[in-house]
C-alpha atoms as a PDB file:
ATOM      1  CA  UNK A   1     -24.807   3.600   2.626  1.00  0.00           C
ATOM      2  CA  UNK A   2     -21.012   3.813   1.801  1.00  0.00           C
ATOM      3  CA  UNK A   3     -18.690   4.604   4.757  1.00  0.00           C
ATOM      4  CA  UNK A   4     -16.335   7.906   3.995  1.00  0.00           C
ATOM      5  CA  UNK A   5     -13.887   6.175   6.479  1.00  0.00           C
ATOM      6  CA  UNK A   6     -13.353   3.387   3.229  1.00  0.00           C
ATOM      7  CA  UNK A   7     -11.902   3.785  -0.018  1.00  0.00           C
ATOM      8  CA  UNK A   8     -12.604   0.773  -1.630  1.00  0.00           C
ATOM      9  CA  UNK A   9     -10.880   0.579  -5.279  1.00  0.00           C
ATOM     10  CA  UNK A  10     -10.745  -2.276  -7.913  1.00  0.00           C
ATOM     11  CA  UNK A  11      -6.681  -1.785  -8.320  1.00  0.00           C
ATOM     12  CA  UNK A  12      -6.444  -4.908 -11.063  1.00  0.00           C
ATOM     13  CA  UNK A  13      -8.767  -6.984 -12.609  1.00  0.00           C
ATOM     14  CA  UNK A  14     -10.660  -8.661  -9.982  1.00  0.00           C
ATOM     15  CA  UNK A  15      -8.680  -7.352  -6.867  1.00  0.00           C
ATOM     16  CA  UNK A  16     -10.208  -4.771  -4.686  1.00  0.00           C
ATOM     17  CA  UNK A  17      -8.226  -3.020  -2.176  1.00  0.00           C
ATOM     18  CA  UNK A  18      -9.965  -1.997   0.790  1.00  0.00           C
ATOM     19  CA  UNK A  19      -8.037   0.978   2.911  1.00  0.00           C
ATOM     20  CA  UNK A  20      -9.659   1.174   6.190  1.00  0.00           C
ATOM     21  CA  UNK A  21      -7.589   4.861   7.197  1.00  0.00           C
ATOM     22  CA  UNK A  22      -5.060   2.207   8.947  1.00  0.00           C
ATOM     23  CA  UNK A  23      -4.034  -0.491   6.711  1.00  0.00           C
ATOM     24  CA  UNK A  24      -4.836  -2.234   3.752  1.00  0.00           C
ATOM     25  CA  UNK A  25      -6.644  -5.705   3.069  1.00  0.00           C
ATOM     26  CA  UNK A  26      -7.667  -7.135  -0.168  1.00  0.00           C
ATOM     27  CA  UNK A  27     -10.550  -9.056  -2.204  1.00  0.00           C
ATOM     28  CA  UNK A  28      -9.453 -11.344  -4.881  1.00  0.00           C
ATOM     29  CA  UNK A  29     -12.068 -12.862  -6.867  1.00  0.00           C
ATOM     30  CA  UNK A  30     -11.455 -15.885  -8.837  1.00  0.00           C
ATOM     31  CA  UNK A  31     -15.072 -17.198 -10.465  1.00  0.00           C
ATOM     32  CA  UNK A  32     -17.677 -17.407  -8.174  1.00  0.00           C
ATOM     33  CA  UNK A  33     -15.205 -17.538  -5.073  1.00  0.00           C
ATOM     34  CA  UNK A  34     -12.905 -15.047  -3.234  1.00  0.00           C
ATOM     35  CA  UNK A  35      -9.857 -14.601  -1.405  1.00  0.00           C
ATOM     36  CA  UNK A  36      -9.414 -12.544   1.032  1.00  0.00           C
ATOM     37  CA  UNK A  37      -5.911 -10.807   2.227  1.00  0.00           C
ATOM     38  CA  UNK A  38      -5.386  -9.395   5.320  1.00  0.00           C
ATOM     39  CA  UNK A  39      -8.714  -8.533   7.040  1.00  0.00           C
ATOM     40  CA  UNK A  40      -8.018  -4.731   8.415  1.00  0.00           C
ATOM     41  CA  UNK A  41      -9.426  -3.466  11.719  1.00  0.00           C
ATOM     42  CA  UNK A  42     -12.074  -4.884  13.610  1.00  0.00           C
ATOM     43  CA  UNK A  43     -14.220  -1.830  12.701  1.00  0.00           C
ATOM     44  CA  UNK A  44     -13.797  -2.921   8.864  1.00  0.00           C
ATOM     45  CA  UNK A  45     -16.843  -4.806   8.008  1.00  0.00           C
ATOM     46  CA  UNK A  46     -18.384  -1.955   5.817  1.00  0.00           C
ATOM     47  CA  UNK A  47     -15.721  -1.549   3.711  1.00  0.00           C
ATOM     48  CA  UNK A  48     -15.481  -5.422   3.155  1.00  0.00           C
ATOM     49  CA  UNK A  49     -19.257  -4.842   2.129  1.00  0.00           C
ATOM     50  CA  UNK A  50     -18.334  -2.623  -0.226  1.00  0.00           C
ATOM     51  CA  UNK A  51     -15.921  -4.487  -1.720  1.00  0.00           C
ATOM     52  CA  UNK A  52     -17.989  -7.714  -1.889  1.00  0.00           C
ATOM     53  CA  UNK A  53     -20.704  -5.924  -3.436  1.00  0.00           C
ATOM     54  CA  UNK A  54     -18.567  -4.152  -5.969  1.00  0.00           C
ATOM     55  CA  UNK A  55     -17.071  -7.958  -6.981  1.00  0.00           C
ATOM     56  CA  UNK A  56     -21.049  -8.989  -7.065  1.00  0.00           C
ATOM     57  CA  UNK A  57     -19.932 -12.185  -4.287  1.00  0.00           C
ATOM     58  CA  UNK A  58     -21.122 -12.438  -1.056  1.00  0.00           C
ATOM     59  CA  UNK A  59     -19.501 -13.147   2.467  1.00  0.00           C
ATOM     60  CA  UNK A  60     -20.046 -17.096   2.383  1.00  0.00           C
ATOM     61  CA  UNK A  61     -18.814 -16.680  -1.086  1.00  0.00           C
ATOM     62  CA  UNK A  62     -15.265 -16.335   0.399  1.00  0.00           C
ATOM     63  CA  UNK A  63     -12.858 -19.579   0.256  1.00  0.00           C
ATOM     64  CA  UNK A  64     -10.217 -18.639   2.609  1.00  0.00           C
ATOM     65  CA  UNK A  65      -8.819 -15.753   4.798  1.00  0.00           C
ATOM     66  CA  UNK A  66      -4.776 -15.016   4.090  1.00  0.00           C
ATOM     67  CA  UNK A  67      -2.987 -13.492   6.758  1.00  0.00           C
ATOM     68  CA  UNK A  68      -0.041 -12.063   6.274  1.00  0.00           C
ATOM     69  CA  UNK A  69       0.482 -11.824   9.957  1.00  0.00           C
ATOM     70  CA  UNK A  70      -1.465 -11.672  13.201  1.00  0.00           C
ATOM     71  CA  UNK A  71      -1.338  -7.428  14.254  1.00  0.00           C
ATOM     72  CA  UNK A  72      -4.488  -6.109  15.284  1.00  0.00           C
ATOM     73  CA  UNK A  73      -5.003  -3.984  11.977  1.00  0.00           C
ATOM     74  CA  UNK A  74      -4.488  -6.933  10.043  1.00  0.00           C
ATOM     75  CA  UNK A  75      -7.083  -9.511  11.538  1.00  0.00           C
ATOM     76  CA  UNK A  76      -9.803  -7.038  12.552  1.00  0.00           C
ATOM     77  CA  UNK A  77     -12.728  -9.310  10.022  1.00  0.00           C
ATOM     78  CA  UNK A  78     -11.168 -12.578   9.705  1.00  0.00           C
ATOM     79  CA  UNK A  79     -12.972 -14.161  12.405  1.00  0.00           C
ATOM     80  CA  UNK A  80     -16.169 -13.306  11.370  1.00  0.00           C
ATOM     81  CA  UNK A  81     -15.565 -14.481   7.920  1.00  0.00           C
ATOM     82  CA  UNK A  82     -14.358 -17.633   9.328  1.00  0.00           C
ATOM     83  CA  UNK A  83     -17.850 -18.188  10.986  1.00  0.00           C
ATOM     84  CA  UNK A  84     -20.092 -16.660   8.025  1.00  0.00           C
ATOM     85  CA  UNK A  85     -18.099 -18.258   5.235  1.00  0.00           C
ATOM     86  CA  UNK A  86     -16.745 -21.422   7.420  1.00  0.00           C
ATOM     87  CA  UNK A  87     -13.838 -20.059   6.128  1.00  0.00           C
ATOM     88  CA  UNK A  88      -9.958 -21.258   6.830  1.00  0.00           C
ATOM     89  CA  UNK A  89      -7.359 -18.342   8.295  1.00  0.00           C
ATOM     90  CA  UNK A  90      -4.389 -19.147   7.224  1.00  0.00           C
ATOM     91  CA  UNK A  91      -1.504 -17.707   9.528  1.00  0.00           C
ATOM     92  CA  UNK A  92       2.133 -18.671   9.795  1.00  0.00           C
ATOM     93  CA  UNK A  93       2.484 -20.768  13.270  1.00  0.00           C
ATOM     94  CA  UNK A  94       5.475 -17.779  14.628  1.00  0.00           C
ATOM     95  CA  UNK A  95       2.087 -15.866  14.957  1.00  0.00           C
ATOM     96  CA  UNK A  96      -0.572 -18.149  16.500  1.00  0.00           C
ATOM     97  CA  UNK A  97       0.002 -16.818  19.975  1.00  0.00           C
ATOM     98  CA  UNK A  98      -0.079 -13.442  19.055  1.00  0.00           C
ATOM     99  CA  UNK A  99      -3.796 -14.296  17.245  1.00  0.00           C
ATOM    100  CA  UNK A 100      -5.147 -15.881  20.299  1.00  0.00           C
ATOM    101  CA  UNK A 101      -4.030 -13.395  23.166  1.00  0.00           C
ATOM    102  CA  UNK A 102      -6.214  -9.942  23.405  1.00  0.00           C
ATOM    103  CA  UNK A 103      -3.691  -8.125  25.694  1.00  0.00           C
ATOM    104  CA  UNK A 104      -1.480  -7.007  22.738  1.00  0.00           C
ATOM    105  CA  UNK A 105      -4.456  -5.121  21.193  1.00  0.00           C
ATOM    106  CA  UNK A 106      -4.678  -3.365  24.296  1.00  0.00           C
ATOM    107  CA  UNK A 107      -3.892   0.199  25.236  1.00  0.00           C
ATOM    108  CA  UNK A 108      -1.513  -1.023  28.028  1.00  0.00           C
ATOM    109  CA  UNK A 109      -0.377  -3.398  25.994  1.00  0.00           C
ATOM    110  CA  UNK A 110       0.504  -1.116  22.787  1.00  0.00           C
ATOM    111  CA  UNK A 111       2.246   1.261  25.466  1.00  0.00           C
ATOM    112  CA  UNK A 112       4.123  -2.032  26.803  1.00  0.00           C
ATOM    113  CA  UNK A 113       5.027  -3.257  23.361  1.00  0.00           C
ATOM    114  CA  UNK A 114       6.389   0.141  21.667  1.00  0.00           C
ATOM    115  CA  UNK A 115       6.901   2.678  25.085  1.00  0.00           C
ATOM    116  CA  UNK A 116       4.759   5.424  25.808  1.00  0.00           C
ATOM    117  CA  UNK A 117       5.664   7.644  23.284  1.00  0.00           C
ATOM    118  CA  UNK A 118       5.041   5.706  20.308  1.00  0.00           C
ATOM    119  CA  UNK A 119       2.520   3.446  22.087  1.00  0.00           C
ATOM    120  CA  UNK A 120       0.231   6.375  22.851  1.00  0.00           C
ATOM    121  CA  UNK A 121       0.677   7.673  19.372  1.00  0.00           C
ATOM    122  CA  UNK A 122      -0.119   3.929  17.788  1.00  0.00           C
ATOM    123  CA  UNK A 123      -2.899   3.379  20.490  1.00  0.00           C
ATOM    124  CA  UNK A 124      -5.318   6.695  19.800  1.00  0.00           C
ATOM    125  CA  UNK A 125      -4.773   5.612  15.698  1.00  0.00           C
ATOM    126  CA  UNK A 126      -6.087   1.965  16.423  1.00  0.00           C
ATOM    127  CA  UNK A 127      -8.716   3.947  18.198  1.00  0.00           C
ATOM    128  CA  UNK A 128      -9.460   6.051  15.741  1.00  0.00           C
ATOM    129  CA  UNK A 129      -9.482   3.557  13.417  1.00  0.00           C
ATOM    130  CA  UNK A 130     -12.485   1.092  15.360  1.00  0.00           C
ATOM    131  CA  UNK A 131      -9.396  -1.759  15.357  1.00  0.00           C
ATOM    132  CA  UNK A 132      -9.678  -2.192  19.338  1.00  0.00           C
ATOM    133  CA  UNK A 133      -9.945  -4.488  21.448  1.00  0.00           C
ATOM    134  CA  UNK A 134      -7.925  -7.280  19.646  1.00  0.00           C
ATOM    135  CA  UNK A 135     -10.188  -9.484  17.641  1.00  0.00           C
ATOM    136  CA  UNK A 136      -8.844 -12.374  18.741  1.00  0.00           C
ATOM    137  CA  UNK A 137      -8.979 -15.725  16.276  1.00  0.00           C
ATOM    138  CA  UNK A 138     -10.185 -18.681  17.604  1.00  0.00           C
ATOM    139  CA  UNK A 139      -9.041 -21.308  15.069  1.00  0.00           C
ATOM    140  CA  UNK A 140      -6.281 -21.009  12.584  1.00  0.00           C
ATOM    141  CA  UNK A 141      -4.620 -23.230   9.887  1.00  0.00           C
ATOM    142  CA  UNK A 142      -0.470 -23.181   9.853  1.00  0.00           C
ATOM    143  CA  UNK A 143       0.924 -22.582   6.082  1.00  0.00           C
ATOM    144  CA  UNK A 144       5.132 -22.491   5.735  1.00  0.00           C
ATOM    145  CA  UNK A 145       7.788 -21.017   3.646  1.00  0.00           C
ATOM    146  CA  UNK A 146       6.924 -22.111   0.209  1.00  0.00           C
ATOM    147  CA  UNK A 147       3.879 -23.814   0.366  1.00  0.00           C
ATOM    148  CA  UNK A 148       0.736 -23.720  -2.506  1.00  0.00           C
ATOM    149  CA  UNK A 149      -2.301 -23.578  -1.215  1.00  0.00           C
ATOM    150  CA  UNK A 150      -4.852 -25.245  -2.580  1.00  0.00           C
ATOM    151  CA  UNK A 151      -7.449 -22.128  -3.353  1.00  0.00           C
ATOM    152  CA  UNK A 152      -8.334 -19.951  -6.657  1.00  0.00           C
ATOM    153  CA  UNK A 153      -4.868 -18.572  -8.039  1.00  0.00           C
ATOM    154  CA  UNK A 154      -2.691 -21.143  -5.663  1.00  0.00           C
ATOM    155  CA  UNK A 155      -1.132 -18.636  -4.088  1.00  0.00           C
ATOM    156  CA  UNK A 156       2.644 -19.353  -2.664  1.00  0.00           C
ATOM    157  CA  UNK A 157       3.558 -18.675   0.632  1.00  0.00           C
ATOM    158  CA  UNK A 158       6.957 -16.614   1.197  1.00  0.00           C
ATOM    159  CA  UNK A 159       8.277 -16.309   4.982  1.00  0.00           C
ATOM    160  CA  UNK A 160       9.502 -12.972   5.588  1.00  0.00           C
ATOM    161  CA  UNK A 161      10.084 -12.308   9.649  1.00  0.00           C
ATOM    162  CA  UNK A 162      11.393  -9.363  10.908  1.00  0.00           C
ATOM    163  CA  UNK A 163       7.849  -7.419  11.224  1.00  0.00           C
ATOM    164  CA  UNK A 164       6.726 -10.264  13.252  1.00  0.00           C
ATOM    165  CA  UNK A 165       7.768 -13.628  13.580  1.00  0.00           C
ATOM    166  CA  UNK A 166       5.255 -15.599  11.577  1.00  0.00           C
ATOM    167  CA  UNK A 167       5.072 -12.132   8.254  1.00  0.00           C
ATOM    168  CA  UNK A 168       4.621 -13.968   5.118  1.00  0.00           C
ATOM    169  CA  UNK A 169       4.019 -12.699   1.453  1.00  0.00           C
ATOM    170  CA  UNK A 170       1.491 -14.108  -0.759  1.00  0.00           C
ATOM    171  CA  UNK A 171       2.400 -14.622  -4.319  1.00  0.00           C
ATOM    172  CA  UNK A 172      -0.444 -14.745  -6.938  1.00  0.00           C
ATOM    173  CA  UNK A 173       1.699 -16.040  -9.983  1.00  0.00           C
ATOM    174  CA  UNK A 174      -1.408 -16.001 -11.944  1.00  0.00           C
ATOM    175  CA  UNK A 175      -1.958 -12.313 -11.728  1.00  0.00           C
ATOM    176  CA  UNK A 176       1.638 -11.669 -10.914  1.00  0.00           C
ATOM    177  CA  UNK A 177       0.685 -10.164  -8.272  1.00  0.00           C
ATOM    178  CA  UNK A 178       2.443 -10.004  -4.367  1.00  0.00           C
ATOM    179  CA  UNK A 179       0.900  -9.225  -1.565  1.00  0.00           C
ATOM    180  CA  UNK A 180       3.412  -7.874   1.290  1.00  0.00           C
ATOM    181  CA  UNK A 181       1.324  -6.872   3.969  1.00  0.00           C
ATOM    182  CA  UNK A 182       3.956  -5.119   6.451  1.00  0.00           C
ATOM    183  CA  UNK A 183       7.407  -6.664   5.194  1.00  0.00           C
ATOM    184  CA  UNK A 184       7.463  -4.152   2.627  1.00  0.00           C
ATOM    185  CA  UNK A 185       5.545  -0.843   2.628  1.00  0.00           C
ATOM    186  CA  UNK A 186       5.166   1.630   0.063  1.00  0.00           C
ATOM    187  CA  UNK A 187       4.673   5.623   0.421  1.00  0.00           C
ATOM    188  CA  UNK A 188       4.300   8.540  -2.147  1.00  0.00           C
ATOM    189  CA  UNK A 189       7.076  10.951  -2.342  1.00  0.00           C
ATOM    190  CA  UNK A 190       7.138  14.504  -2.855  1.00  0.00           C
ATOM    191  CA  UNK A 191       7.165  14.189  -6.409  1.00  0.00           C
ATOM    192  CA  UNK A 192       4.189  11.787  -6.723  1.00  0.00           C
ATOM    193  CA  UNK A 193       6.417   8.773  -7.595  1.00  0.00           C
ATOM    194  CA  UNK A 194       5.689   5.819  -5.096  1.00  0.00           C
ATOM    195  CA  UNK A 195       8.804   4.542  -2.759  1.00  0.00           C
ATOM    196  CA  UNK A 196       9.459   1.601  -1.077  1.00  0.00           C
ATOM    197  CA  UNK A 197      10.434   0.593   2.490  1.00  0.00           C
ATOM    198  CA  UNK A 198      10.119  -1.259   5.595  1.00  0.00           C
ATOM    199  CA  UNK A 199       7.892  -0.584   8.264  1.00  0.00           C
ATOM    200  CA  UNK A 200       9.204   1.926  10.930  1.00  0.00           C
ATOM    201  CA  UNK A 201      11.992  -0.017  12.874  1.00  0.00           C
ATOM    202  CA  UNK A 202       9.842   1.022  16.021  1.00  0.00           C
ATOM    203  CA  UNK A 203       7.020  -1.311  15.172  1.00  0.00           C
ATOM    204  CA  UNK A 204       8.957  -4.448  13.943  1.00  0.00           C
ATOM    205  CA  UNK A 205      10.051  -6.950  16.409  1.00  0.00           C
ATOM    206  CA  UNK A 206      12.898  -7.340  14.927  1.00  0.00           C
ATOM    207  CA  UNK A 207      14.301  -4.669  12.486  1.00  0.00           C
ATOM    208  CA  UNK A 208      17.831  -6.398  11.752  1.00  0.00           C
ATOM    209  CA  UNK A 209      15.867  -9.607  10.268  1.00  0.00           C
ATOM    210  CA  UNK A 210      13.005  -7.721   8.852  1.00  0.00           C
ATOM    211  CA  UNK A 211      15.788  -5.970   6.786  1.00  0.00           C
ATOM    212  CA  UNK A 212      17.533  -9.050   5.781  1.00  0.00           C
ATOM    213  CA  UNK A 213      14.005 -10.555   4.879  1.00  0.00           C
ATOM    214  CA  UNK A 214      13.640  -8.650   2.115  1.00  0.00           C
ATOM    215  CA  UNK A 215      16.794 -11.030   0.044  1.00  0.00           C
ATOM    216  CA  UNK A 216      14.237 -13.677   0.248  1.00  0.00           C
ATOM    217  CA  UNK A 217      12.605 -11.212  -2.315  1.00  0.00           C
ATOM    218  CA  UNK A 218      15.180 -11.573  -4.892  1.00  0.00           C
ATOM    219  CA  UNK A 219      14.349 -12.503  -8.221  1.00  0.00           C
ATOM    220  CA  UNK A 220      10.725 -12.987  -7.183  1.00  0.00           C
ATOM    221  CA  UNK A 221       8.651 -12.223 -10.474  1.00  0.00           C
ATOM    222  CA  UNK A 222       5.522  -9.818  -9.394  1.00  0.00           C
ATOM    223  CA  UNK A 223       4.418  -6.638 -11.697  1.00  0.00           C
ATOM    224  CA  UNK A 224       2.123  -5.823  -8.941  1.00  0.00           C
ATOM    225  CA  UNK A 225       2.909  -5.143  -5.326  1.00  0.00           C
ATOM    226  CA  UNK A 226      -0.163  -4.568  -3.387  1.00  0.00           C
ATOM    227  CA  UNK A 227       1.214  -3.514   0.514  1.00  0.00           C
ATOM    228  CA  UNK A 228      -0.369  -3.719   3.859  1.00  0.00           C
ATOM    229  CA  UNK A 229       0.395   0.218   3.652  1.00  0.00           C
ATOM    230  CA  UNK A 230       0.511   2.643   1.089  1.00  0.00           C
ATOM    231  CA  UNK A 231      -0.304   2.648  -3.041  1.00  0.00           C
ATOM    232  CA  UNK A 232       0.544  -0.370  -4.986  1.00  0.00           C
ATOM    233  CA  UNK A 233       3.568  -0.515  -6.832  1.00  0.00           C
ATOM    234  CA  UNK A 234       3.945  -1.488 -10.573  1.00  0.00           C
ATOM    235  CA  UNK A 235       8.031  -1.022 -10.693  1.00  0.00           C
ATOM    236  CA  UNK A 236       8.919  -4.975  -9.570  1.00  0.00           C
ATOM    237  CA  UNK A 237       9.902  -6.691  -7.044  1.00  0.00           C
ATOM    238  CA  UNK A 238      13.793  -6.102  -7.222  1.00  0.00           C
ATOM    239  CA  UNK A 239      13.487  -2.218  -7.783  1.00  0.00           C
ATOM    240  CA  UNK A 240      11.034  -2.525  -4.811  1.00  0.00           C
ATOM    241  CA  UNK A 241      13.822  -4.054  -2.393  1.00  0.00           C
ATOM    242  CA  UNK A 242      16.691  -1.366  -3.575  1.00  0.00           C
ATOM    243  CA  UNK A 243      14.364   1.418  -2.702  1.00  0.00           C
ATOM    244  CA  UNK A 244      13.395  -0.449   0.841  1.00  0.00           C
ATOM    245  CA  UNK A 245      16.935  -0.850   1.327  1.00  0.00           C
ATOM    246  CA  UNK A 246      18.158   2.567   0.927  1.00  0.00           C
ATOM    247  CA  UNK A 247      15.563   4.009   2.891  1.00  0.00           C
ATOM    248  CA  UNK A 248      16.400   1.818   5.616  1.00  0.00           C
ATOM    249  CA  UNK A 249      20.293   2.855   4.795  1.00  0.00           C
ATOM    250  CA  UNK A 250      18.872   6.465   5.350  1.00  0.00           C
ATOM    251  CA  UNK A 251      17.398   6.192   8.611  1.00  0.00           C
ATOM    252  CA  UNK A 252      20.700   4.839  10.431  1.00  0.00           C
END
């Protein structure tokens, strides 16, 4: 029976988003195989079901697990796809520690990590959201700036810190599609248009360098930006970075 906390919608041909109430994580199928970005909140596995069974594959039908960096609502699934599907993780080495330590997904350690206000805030929506206690990872396989993996759609890695210190994209030049995860976000505005930005400076670990990230972007061919938060964005990759750039110019 479909979970109401899911919305599970096929947002281009063959990709499945999968929106969890706290983040976003994605299904790419390619063939008889899939890809899977991101892997949402521990609490996620029914609206992975969903999205497998929509896409007709099955768990062990899934070739890899892309991270696009280690925070708790990011990595909630991937180890039990690992196991199921004897699946790699991929995961940029600046977050390895962060995917093997549980005391980050903790209340006391969200409070630590943000300060009470915002860590209480951020702490009863990961618990709202089934994502705690950290799902920690017990094997992962290091990708770097640049690098083609060798899976359906060879998707290229781009480094993008700031967020974290491992964030990477994932470019799908096949599809032209780029998947951001929390380097650059995307909300609706007032008038129903979608904007660009990135993530609140009060969950990055470093906002200067998450900011300057986003010239890594530049002249990066996508039509479709699929982010770990928000609607996807059809208006490119260099309008995308303009808008994220003036809304962080708006916040100072």
């Amino acid at each position: 029976m479909p979970d109401s906390r899911f919305v599970v919608e096929e947002v281009a041909a063959g990709t499945w988003r999968i929106d969890d109430g706290v983040a976003n994580f994605y299904l790419r199928k390619d063939g008889a195989s899939g890809v899977l970005i991101d892997a949402g909140c521990r609490g996620s596995a029914r609206g992975l079901a969903t999205a497998l069974r929509l896409s007709g594959l099955r768990v062990e039908d899934i070739a890899a697990v892309l991270l696009t960096h280690a925070h708790i609502d990011h990595v909630g699934v991937a180890e039990r796809v690992r196991k199921r599907a004897d699946a790699p993780v991929y995961l940029a080495p600046g977050d390895e520690p962060m995917s093997r330590c549980r005391n980050g997904g903790r209340l006391r350690g969200i409070v630590t990590l943000f300060g009470l206000d915002w860590g209480l805030k951020t702490g009863w929506s990961l618990l709202r959201g089934h994502c705690l206690p950290y799902p920690r990872l017990a094997s992962t396989t290091g990708i770097a700036d640049g690098e083609v993996l060798d899976l359906p759609g060879k998707p290229r890695v781009l480094a993008l810190p700031g967020h974290t210190a491992g964030s990477v994209a994932f470019l799908f030049e096949d599809s032209s599609t780029l998947f951001t995860g929390d380097a650059l976000t995307t909300h609706t505005l007032e008038d129903g248009s979608v904007g660009c930005s990135a993530v609140s400076p009060d969950y990055d670990e470093d906002p200067l360098q998450s900011l300057q990230s986003l010239e890594r972007l530049d002249g990066v061919e996508a039509g479709l930006i699929l982010p770990g938060h928000g609607p996807d964005f059809t208006g490119g990759v260099d309008r995308a970075t303009v808008l994220a750039r003036a809304a962080a110019a708006r916040e100072e």
